[in-house]
Protein backbone atom coordinates (compact mmCIF):
# COMPACT_ATOMS: atom_id res chain seq x y z
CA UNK A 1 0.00 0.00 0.00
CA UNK A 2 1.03 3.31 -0.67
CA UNK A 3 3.09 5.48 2.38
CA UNK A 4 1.20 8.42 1.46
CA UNK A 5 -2.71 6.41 1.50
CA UNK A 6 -1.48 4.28 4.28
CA UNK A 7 -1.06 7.41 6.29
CA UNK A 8 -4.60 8.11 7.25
CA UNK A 9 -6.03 4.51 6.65
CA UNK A 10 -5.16 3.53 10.24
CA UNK A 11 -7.69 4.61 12.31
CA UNK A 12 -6.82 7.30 15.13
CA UNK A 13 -6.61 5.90 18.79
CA UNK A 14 -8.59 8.99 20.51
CA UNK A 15 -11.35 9.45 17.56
CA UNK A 16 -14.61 11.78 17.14
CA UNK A 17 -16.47 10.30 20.15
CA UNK A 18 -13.77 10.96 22.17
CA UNK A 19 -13.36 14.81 21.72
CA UNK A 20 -17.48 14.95 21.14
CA UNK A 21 -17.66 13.41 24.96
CA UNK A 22 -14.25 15.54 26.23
CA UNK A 23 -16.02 18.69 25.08
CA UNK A 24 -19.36 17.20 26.81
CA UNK A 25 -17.30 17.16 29.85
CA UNK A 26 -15.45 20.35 29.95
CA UNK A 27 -18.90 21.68 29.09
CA UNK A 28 -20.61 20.20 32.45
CA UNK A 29 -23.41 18.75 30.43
CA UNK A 30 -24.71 15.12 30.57
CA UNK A 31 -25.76 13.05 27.52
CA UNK A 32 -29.52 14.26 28.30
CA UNK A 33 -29.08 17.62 28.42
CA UNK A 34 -27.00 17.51 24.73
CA UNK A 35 -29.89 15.30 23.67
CA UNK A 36 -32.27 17.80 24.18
CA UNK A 37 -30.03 20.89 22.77
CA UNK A 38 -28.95 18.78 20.20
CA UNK A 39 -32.84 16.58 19.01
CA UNK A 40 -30.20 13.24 18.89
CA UNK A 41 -31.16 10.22 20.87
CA UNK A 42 -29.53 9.67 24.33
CA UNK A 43 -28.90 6.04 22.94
CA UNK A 44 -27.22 7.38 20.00
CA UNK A 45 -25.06 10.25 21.72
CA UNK A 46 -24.12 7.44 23.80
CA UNK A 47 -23.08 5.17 20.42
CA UNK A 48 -21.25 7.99 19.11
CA UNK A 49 -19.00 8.87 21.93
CA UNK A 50 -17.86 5.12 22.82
CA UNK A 51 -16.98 4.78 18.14
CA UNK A 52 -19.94 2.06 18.01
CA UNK A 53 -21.50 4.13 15.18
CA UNK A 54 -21.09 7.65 13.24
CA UNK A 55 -23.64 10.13 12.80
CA UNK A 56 -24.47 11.78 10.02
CA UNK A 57 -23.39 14.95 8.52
CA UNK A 58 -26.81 16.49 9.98
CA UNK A 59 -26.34 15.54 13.29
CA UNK A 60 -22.50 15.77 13.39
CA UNK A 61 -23.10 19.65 13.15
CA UNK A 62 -26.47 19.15 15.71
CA UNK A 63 -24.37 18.19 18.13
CA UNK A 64 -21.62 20.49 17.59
CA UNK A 65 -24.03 23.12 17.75
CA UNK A 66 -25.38 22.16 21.20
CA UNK A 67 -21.39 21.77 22.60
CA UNK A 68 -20.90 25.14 21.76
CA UNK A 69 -18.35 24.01 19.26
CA UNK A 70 -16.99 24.35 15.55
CA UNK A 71 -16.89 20.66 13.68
CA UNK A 72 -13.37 22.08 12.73
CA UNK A 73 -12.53 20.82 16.48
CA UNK A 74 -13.06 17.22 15.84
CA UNK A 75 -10.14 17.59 13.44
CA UNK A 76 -6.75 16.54 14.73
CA UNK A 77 -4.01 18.16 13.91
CA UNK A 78 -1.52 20.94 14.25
CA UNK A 79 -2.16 24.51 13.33
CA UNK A 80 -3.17 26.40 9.98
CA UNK A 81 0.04 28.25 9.13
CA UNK A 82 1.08 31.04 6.67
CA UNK A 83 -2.09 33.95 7.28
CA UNK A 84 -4.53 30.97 7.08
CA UNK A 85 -3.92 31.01 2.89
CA UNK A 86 -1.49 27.99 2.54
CA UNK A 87 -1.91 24.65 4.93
CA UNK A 88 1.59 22.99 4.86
CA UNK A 89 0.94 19.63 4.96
CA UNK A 90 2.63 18.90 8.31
CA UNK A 91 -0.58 20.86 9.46
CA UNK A 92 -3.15 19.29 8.26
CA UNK A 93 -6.22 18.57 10.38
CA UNK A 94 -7.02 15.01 10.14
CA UNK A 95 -10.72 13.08 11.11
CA UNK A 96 -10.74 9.33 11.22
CA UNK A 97 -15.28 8.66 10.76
CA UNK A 98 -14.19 5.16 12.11
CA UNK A 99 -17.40 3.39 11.97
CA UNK A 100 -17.62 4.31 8.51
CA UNK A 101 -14.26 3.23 7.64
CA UNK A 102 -12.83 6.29 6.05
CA UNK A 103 -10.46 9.61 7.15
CA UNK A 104 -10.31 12.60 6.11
CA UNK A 105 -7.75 15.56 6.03
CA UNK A 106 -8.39 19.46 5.36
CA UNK A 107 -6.37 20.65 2.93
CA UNK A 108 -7.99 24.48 2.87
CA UNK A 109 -7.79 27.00 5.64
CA UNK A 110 -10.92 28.01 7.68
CA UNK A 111 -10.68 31.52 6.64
CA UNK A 112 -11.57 30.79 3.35
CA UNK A 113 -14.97 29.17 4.47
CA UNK A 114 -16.79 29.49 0.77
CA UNK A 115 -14.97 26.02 -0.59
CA UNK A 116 -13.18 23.43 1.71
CA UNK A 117 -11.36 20.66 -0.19
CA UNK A 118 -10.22 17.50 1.51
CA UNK A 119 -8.05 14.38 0.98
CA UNK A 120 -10.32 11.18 1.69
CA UNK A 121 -9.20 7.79 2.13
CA UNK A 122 -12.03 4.98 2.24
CA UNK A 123 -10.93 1.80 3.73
CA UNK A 124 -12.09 -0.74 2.07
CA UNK A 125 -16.09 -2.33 3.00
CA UNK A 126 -16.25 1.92 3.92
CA UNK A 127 -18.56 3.80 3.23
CA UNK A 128 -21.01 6.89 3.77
CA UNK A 129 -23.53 4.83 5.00
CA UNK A 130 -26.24 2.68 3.70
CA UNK A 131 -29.08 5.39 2.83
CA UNK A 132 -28.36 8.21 0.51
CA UNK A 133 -27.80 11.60 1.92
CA UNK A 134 -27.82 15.08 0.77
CA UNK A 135 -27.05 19.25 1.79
CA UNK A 136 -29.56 22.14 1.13
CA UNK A 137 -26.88 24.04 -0.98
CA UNK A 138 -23.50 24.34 -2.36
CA UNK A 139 -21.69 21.42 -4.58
CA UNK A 140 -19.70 18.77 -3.81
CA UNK A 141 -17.02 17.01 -6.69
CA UNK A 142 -13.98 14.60 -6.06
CA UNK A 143 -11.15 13.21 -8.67
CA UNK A 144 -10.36 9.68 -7.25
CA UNK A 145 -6.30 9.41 -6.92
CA UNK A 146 -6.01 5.79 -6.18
CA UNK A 147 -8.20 2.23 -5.99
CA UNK A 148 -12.10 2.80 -6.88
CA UNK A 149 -14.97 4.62 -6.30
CA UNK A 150 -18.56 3.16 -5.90
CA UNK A 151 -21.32 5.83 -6.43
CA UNK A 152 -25.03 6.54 -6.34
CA UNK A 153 -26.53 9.64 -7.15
CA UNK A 154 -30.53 9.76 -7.43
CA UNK A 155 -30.80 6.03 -7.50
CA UNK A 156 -28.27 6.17 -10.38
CA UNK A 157 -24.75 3.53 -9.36
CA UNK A 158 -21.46 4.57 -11.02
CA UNK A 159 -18.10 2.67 -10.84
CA UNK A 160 -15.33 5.61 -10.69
CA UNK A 161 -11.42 4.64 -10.99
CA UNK A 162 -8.30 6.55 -10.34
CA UNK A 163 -8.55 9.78 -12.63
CA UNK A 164 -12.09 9.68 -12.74
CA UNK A 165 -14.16 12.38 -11.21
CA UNK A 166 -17.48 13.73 -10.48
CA UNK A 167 -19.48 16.74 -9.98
CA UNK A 168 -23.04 17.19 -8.54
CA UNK A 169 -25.06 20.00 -6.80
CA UNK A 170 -25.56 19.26 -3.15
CA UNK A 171 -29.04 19.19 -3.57
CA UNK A 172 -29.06 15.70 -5.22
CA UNK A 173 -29.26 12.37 -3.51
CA UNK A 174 -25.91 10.97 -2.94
CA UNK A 175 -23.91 7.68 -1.24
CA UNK A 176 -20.42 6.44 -2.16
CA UNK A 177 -18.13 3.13 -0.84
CA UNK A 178 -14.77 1.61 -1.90
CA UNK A 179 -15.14 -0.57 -4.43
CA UNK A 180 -12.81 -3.70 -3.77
CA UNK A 181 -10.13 -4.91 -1.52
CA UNK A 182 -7.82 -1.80 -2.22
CA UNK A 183 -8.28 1.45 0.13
CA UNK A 184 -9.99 4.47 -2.55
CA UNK A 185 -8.37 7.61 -2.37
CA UNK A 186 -9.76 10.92 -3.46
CA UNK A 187 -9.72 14.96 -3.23
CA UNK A 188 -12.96 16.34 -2.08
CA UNK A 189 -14.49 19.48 -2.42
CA UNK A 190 -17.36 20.65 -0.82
CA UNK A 191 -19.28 24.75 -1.23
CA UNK A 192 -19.79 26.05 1.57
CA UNK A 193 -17.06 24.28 3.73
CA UNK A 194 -18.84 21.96 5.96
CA UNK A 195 -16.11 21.10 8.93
């Protein structure tokens, strides 16, 4: 496997749930109270802090919202550098989605929140999830750099392979997955930024 896809394939030791419940903590709030701030399920606050299951995008930022706290912060990783125009990439914030078997790394500073591009790696049997998801506005399109791509966009399935890329509006119905035994890298960018 490749040095540079192998280096956020392994998942991260102290993941999302961890810094969702260390935040819950510092806060002083219990897994009620961000339930009701939040309108997620006690049950599934509880999955998502022990990494038995991932939200989705939706409630990610729900329960961000009711932390008091960016989704930038479940990134890990050193600081932007250079007037927040150019991310080295020995700074790179980095998110391992565990339970859905992919990681993700921001390669665009927050101050430029119109466009956020990201470097993806899907393990493989990853994927977004099983039902289709989609954003209110904005566009989303990815060029897949290594391994393959499986994609559904309104009930229509695409096979993508490296150099292959897509583009939809947000508004459309979209899921994606690694095709095969081989871990499917990608750049992905998103308008507006979402993390």
């Amino acid at each position: 496997m490749d040095a540079i896809v192998q280096n956020i394939s392994e998942p991260l030791e102290e993941g999302l749930g961890h810094r969702l419940r260390l935040r819950r903590k510092v806060k002083g709030l219990s897994l009620q109270e961000v339930a009701l701030r939040s309108g997620v399920s006690v049950g599934q606050l509880s999955h998502v802090e022990r990494g038995l299951s991932m939200p989705s995008l939706r409630s990610l930022r729900q329960i961000c919202a009711a932390l008091d706290m960016p989704m930038g912060w479940l990134f890990e990783g050193g600081a932007e550098a250079d007037d927040g125009v150019v991310v080295r990439a020995s700074a790179r914030r980095r998110i391992d989605l565990g339970a859905k078997g992919m990681a993700k790394e921001l390669l665009t500073p927050d101050a430029c929140p119109g466009i956020q591009m990201m470097r993806v790696v899907i393990r493989p049997g990853g994927s977004s999830g099983e039902q289709p998801y989609n954003n209110p506005d904005g566009a989303k399109c990815a060029l897949v750099l290594s391994g393959q791509l499986g994609l559904e966009v309104d009930n229509q399935s695409f096979k993508l392979n490296a150099g292959d890329s897509f583009a939809i509006e947000s508004q459309k119905m979209l899921r994606f997955w690694c095709e095969g035994a081989e871990p499917c890298e990608l750049i992905w960018t998103v308008t507006p930024a979402y993390y």
